[in-house]
Protein backbone atom coordinates (compact mmCIF):
# COMPACT_ATOMS: atom_id res chain seq x y z
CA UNK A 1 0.00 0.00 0.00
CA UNK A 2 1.01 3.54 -0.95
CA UNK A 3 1.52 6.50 1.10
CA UNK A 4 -0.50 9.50 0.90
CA UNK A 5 1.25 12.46 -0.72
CA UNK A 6 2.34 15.25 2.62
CA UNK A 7 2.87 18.68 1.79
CA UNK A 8 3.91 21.10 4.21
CA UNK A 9 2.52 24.82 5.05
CA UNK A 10 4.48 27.83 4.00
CA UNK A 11 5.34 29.98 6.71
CA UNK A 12 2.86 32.57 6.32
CA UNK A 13 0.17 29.15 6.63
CA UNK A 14 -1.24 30.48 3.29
CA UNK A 15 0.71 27.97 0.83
CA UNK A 16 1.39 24.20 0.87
CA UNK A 17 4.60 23.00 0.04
CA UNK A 18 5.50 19.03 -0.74
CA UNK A 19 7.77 17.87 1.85
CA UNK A 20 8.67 14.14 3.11
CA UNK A 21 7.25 15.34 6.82
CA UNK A 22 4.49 17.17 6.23
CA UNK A 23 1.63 17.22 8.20
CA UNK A 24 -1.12 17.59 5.26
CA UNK A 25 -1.83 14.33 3.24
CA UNK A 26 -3.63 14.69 -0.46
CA UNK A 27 -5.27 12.05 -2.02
CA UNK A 28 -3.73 12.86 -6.18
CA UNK A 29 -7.51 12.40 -7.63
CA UNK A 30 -9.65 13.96 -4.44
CA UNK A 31 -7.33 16.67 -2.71
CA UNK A 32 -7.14 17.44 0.79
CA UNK A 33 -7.80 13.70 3.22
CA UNK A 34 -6.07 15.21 6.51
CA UNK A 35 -4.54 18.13 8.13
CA UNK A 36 -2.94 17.78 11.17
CA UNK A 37 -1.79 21.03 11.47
CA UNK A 38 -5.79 21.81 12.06
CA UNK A 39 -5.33 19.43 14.60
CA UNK A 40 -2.48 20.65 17.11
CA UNK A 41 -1.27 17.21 16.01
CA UNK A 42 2.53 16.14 18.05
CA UNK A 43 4.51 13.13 19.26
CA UNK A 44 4.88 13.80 22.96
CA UNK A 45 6.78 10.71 23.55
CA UNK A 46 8.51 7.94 22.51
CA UNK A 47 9.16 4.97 25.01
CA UNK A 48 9.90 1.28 26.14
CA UNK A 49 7.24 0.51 28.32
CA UNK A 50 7.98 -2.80 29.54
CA UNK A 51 10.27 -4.98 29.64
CA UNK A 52 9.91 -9.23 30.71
CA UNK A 53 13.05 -10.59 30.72
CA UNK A 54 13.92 -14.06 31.32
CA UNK A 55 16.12 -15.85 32.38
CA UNK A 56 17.49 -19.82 32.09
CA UNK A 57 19.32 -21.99 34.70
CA UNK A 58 18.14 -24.14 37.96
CA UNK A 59 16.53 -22.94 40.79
CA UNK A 60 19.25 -22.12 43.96
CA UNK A 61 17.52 -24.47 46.37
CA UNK A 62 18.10 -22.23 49.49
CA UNK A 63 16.63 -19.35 48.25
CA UNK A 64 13.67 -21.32 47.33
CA UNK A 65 13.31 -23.01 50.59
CA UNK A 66 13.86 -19.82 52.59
CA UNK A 67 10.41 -18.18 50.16
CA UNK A 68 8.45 -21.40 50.89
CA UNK A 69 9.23 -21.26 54.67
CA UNK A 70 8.11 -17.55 54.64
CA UNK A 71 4.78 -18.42 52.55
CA UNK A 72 4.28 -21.64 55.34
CA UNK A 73 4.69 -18.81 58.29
CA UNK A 74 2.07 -16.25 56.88
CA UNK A 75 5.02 -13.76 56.28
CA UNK A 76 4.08 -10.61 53.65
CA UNK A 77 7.35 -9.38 53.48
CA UNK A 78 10.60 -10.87 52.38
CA UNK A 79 14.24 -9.05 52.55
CA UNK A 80 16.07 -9.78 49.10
CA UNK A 81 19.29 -7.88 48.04
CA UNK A 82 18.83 -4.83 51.20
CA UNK A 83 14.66 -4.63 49.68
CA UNK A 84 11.97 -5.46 51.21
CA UNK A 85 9.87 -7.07 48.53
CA UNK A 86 6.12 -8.24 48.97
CA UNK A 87 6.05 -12.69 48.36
CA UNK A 88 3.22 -14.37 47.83
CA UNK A 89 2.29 -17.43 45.45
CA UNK A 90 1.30 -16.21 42.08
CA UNK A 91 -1.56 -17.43 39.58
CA UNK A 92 -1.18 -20.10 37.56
CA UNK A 93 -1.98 -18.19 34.37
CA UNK A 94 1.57 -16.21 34.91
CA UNK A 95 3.40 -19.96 34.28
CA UNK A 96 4.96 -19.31 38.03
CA UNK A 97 4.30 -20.93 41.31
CA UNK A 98 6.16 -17.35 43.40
CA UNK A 99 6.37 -13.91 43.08
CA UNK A 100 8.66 -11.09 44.54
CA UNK A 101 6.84 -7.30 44.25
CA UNK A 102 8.30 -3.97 44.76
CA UNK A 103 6.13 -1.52 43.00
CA UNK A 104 8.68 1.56 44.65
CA UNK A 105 11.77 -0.21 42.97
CA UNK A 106 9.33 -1.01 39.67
CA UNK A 107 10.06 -4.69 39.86
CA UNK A 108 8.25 -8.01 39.91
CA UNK A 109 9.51 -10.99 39.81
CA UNK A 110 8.33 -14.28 39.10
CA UNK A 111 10.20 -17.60 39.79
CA UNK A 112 9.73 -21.61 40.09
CA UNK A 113 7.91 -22.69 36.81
CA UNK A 114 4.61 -24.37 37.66
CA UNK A 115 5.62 -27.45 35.11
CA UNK A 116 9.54 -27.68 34.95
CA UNK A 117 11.33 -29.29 38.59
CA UNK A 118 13.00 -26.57 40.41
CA UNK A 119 16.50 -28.96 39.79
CA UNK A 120 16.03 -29.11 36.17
CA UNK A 121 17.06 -26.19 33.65
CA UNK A 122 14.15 -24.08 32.42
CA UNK A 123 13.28 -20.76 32.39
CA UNK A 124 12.65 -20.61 35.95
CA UNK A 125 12.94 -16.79 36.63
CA UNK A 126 11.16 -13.70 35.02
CA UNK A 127 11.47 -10.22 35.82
CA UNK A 128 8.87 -7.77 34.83
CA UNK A 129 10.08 -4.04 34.70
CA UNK A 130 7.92 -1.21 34.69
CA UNK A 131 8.65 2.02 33.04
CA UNK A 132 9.81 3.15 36.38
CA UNK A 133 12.60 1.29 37.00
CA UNK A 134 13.69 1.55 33.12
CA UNK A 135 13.36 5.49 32.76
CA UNK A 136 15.72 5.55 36.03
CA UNK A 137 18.73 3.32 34.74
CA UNK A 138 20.79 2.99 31.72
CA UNK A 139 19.87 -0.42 29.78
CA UNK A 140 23.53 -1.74 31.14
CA UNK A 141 22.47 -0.52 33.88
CA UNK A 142 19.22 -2.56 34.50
CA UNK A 143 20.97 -5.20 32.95
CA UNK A 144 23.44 -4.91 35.67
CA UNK A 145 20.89 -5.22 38.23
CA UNK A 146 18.96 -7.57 36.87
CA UNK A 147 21.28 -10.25 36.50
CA UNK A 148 22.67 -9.77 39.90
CA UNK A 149 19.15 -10.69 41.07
CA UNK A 150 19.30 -13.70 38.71
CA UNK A 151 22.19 -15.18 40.42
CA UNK A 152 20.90 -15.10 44.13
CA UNK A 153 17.42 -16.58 42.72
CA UNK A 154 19.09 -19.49 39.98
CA UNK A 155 22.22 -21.50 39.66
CA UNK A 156 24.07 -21.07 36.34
CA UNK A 157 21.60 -17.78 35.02
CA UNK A 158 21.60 -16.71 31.60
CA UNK A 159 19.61 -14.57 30.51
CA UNK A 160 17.13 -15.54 27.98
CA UNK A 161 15.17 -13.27 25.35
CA UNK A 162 13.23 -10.70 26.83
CA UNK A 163 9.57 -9.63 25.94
CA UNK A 164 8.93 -5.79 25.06
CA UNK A 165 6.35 -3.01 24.37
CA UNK A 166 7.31 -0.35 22.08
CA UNK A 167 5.23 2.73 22.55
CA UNK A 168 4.65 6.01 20.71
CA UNK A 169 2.39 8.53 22.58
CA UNK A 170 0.34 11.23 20.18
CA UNK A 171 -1.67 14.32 20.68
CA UNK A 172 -4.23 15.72 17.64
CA UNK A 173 -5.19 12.23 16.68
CA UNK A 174 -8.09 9.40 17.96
CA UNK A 175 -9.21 6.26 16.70
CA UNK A 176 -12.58 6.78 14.50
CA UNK A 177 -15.20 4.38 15.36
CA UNK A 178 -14.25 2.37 12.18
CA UNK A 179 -10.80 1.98 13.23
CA UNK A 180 -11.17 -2.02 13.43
CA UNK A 181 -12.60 -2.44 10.31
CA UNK A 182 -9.50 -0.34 8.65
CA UNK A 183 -6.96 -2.12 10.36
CA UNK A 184 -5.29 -5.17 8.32
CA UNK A 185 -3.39 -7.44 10.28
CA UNK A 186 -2.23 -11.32 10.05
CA UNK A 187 -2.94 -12.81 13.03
CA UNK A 188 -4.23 -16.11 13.80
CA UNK A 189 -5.00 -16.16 17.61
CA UNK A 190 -9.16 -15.73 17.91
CA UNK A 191 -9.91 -15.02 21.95
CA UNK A 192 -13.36 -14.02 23.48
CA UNK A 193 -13.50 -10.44 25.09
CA UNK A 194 -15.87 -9.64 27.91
CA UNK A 195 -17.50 -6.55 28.79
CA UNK A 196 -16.54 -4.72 25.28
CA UNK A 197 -19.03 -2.70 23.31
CA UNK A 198 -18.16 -4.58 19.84
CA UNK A 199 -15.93 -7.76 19.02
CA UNK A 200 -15.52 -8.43 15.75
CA UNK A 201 -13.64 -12.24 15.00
CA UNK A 202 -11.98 -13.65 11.73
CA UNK A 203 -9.57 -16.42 11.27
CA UNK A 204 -6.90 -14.03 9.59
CA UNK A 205 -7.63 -11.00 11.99
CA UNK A 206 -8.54 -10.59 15.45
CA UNK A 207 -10.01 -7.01 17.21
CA UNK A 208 -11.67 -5.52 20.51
CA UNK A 209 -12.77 -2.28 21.15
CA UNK A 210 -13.04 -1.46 24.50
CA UNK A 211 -14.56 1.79 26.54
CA UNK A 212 -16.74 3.03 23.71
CA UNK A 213 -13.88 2.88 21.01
CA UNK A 214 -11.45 4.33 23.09
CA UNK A 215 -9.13 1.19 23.22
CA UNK A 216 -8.01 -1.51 20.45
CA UNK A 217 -6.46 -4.39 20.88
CA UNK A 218 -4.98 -6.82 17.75
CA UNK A 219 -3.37 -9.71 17.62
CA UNK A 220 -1.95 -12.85 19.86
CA UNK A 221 -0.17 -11.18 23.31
CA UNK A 222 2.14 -14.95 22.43
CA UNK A 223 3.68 -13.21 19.21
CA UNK A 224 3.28 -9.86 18.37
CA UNK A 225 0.18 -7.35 19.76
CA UNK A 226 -0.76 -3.97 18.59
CA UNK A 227 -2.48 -1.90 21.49
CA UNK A 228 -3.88 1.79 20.72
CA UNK A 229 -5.71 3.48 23.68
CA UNK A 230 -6.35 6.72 25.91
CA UNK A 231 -3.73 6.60 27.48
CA UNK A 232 -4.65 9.95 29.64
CA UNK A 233 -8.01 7.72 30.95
CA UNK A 234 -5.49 4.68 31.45
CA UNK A 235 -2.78 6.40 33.64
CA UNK A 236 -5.65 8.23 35.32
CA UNK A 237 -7.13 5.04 36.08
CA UNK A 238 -3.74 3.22 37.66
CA UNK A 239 -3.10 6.78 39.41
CA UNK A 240 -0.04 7.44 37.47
CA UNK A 241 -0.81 10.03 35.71
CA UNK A 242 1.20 12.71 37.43
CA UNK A 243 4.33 10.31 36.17
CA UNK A 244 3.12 9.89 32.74
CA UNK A 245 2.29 13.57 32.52
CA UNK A 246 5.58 14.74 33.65
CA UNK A 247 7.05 12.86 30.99
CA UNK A 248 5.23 14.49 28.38
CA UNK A 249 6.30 17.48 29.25
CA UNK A 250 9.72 16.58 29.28
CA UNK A 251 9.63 15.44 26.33
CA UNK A 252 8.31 18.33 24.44
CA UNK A 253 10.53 20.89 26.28
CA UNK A 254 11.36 23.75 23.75
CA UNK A 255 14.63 25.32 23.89
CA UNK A 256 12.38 28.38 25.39
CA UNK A 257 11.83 26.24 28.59
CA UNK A 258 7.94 26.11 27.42
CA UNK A 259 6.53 22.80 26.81
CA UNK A 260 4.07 21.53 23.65
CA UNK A 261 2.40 19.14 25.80
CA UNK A 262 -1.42 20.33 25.57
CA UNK A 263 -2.81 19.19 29.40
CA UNK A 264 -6.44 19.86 28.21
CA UNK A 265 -5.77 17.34 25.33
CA UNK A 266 -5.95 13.72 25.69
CA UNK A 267 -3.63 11.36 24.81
CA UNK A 268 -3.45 8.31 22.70
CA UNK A 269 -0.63 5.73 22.49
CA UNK A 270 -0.28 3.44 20.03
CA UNK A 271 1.76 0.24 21.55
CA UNK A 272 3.79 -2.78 19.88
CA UNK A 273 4.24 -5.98 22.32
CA UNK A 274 7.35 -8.67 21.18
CA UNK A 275 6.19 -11.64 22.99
CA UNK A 276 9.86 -13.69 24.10
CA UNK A 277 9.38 -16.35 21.52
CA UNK A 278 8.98 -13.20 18.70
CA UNK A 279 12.51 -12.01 20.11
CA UNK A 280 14.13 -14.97 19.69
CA UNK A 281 12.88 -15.96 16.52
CA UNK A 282 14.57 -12.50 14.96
CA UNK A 283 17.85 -13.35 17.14
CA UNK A 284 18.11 -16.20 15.24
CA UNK A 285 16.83 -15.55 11.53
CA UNK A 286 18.36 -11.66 11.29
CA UNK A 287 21.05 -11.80 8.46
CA UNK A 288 24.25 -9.57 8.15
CA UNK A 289 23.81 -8.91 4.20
CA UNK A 290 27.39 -7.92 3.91
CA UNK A 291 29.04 -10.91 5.66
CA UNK A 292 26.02 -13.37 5.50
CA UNK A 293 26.46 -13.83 8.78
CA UNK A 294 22.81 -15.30 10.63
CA UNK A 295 21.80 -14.26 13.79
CA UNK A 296 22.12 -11.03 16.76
CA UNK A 297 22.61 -10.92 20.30
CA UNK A 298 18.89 -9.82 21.88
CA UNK A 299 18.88 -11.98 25.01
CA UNK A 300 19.48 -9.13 27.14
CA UNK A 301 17.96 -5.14 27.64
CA UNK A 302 21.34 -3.68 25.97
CA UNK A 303 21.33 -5.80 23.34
CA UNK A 304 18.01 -5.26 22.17
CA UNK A 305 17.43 -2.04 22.23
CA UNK A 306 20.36 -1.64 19.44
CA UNK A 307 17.29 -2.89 17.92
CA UNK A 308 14.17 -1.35 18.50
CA UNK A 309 14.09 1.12 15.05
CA UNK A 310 14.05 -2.34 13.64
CA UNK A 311 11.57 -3.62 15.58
CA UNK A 312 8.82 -0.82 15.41
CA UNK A 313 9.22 -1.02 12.08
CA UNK A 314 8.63 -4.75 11.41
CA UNK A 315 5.48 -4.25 14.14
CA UNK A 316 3.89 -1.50 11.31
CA UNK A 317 4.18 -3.22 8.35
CA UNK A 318 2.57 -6.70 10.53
CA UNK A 319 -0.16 -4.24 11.21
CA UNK A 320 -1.40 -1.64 8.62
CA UNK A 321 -4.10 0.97 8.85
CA UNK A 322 -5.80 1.61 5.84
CA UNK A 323 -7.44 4.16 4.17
CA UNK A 324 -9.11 2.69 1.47
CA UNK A 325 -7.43 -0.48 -0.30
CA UNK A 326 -4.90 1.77 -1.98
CA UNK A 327 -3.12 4.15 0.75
CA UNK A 328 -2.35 4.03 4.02
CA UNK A 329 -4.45 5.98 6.79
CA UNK A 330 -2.54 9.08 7.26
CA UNK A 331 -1.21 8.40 10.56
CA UNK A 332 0.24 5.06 9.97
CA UNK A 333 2.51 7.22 7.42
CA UNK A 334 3.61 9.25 10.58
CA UNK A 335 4.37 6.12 12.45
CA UNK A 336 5.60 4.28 9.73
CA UNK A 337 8.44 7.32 8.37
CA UNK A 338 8.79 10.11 11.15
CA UNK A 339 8.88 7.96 14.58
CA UNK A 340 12.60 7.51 15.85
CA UNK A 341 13.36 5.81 18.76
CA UNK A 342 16.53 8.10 20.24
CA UNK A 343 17.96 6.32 22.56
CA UNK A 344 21.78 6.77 23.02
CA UNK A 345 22.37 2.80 23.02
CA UNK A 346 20.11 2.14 20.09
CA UNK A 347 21.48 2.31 16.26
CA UNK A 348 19.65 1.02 13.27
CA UNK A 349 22.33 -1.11 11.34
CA UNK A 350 21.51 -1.11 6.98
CA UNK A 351 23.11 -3.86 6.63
CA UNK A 352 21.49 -6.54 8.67
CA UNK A 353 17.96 -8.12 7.43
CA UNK A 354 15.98 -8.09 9.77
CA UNK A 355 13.91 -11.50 9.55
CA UNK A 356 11.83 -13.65 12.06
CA UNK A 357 13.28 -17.53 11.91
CA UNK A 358 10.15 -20.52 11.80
CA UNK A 359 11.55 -23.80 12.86
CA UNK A 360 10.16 -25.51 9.27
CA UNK A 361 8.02 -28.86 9.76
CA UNK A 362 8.57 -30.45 6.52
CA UNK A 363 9.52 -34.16 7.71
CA UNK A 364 7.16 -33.71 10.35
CA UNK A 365 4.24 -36.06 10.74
CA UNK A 366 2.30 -34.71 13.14
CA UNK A 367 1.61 -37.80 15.00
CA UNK A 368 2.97 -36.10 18.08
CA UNK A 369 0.34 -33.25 18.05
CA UNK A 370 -2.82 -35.78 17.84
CA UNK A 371 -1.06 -37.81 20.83
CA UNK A 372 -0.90 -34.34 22.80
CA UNK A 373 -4.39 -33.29 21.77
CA UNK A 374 -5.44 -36.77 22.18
CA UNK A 375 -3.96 -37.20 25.43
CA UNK A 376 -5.02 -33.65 26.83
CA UNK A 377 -8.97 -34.07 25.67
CA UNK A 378 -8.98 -36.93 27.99
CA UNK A 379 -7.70 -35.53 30.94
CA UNK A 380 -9.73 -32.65 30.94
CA UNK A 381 -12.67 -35.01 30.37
CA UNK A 382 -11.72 -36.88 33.33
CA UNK A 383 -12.64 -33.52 35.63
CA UNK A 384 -15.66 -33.11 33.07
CA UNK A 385 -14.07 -28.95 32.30
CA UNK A 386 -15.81 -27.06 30.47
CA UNK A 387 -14.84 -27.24 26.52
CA UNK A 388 -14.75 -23.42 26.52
CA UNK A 389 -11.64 -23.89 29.55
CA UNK A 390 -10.27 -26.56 27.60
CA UNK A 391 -9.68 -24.44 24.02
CA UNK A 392 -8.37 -21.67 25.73
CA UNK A 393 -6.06 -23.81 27.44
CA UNK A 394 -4.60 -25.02 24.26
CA UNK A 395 -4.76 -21.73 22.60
CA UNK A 396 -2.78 -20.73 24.96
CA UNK A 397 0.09 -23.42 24.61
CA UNK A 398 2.83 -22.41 22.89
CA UNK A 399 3.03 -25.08 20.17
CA UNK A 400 -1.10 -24.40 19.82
CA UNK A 401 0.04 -22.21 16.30
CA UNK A 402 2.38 -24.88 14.92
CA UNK A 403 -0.80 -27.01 15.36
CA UNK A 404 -2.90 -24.66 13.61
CA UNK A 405 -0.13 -24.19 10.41
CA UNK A 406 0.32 -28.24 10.82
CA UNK A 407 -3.53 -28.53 9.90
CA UNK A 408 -3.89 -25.71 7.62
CA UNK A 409 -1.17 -27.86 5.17
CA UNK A 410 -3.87 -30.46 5.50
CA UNK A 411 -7.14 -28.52 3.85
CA UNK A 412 -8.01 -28.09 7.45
CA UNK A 413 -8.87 -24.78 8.51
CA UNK A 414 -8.33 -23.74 12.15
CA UNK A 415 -12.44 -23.37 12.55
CA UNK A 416 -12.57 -26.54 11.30
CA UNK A 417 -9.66 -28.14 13.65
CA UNK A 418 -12.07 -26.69 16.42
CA UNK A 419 -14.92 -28.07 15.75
CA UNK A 420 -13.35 -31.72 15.75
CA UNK A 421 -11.87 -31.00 19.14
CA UNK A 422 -15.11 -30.02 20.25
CA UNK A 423 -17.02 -33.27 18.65
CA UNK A 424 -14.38 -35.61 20.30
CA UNK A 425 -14.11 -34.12 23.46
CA UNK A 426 -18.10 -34.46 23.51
CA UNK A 427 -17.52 -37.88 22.51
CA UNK A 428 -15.64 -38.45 25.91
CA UNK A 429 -17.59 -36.83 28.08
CA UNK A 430 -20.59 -39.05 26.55
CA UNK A 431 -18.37 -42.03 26.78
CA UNK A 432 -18.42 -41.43 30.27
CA UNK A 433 -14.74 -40.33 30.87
CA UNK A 434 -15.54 -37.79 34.11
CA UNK A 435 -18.13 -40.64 35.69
């Protein structure tokens, strides 16, 4: 898809001028499609808003012993590297049996996977970062302090491919209330959305529109999500907003000591999430096209935010806002050409190709997926779970889209691989597998 031609305004605001960053887009056949100089339109920020980074290696048996002990005595609080962190057990959704929270510091960590043995080597350890504790340190920094907490919590840490959200915040600019129906992505994951005003669900594309279109959500949160929301209502609503703000105005500071930041404006972030697995697939299929050398270093902060021009780019061309079937929305052109990500650390190198490597199946049977699907049909039939539970269970498995692509070879769609789960885990129950 093309790009709308962007002229610019003359200085005197009477003439329009064609420039590569202009702020007026012209359809060639019907003139004028957007000004966003009408509009007030600005970036106020650019940001990584969270980071998840993991880390590999077995759990240090004391330190897991001493957490359990504390959890057995009813204690809130546990002292960990001169903190005073809150511990509890953590849901079984997060993959983790423990957590570790200090919300001051900006941390949370997560530790003890809920299906690997502590003595085995797995990705026992997770550390969540908030925007907090990232906007105060330099990524070698966090780094730094992160894997210091990965050696008191594992034995023989490495870090291991971090997940994070890209996110550019706008003023000037909301979602219309056809938004979802402009927006062209390729994802497969379909979920079910409670409490929205309007879902809309496809087998290529997946959407929900929260708060009376004032959120969007596309995509699988286990590859690669695009969020755009409020983000004025959001911060309000996690009373963070003073935080937020402050870094809006920071980060239109004029060399007059005013700020552009408009605080009777709202604004509205749009938000690209790398899942882990995402991040490691581009560590592994990214090409140096001068020495043809395969693969980059992102298994840590520092190394991947050399990256992130890269990545924000990949994240709009996944995800594409139309305008009609021939040009881009005009703000996906703003995204797309004038967003740069100017961090000190980060550099966009023109010779690598940037590509995401698939682990190809070609010699694969796919006896081994009907033996897991098999096999986990008639366990859940055993408690008699609902089939609803059971689906999302293995949507949410991370081998559920190799499944998918292994059926789709087959002339089976993934609607169609559905509904035979669904007939032969009725089959089971019927068969009397929960009596």
């Amino acid at each position: 898809m093309k790009s709308l031609e962007r002229y610019e305004l003359s200085q005197d605001g009477r003439d329009t001028i064609a420039h590569d960053k202009g702020l007026l887009f012209v359809h060639p056949r019907y003139g004028k499609v957007t000004d966003f100089y009408q509009d007030n339109f600005q970036i106020v920020g650019t940001y990584v808003d969270t980071l998840r980074q993991l880390y590999r290696g077995q759990m240090n048996p004391d330190f897991l012993v001493d957490c359990e002990e504390s959890i057995e005595f009813g204690e809130k609080t546990f002292r960990f590297l001169s903190y005073d962190w809150l511990l509890g057990k953590s849901g079984k959704a997060s993959g983790y049996q423990y957590r570790l929270q200090n919300n001051d510091l900006g941390l949370i960590i997560f530790f003890k996977m809920f299906h690997s043995k502590a003595e085995s080597i797995g990705s026992h350890l997770k550390i969540e970062c908030s925007p907090w504790f990232l906007d105060n340190r330099k990524p070698s920094s966090a780094d730094k302090f992160l894997h210091k907490i990965a050696k008191k919590i594992l034995n023989c840490a490495e870090p291991h491919y971090p997940a994070i959200h890209l996110a550019v915040d706008m003023q000037g600019w909301k979602p219309d209330s056809d938004f979802s129906d402009r927006m062209l992505c390729r994802s497969r994951r379909v979920c079910q959305y409670n409490g929205i005003d309007k879902a809309e669900f496809n087998f290529s594309e997946i959407s929900g529109i929260y708060d009376r279109s004032q959120s969007f959500k596309f995509g699988s949160a286990g590859a690669v999500q695009l969020a755009v929301y409020n983000k004025t209502i959001q911060a309000k609503s996690i009373d963070k907003f003073d935080y937020i703000e402050h870094k809006w105005e920071e980060s239109t500071k004029r060399s007059d000591g005013s700020v552009g930041y408009d605080s009777e404006q709202d604004v509205f972030r749009v938000e690209l999430r790398y899942h882990h697995s995402v991040i490691q697939q581009f560590a592994l299929g990214t090409c140096n096209q001068e020495t043809g050398e395969i693969g980059v270093n992102l298994k840590s902060y520092s190394q991947i935010i050399k990256h992130i021009q890269a990545l924000w780019q990949y994240g709009l061309t996944s995800f594409k806002l139309k305008y009609n079937s021939n040009y881009l929305d005009p703000i996906w052109t703003v995204l797309q050409e004038d967003i740069e990500f100017t961090f000190p650390e980060s550099s966009y190198e023109k010779n690598l190709h940037y590509k995401r490597y698939y682990k190809k199946a070609t010699s694969f049977s796919g006896k081994n997926y009907q033996l897991y699907m098999g096999n986990f049909l008639s366990a859940c039939a055993r408690k008699a779970t609902p089939f609803y539970k059971v689906l999302k269970e293995l949507q949410n498995s991370m081998i559920w889209t190799d499944i998918a692509l292994h059926y789709e070879k087959s002339q089976t769609t993934e609607l169609q691989l559905i509904e035979r789960l669904k007939e032969s885990y009725q089959e089971r129950i019927l068969m009397g597998y929960s009596v």
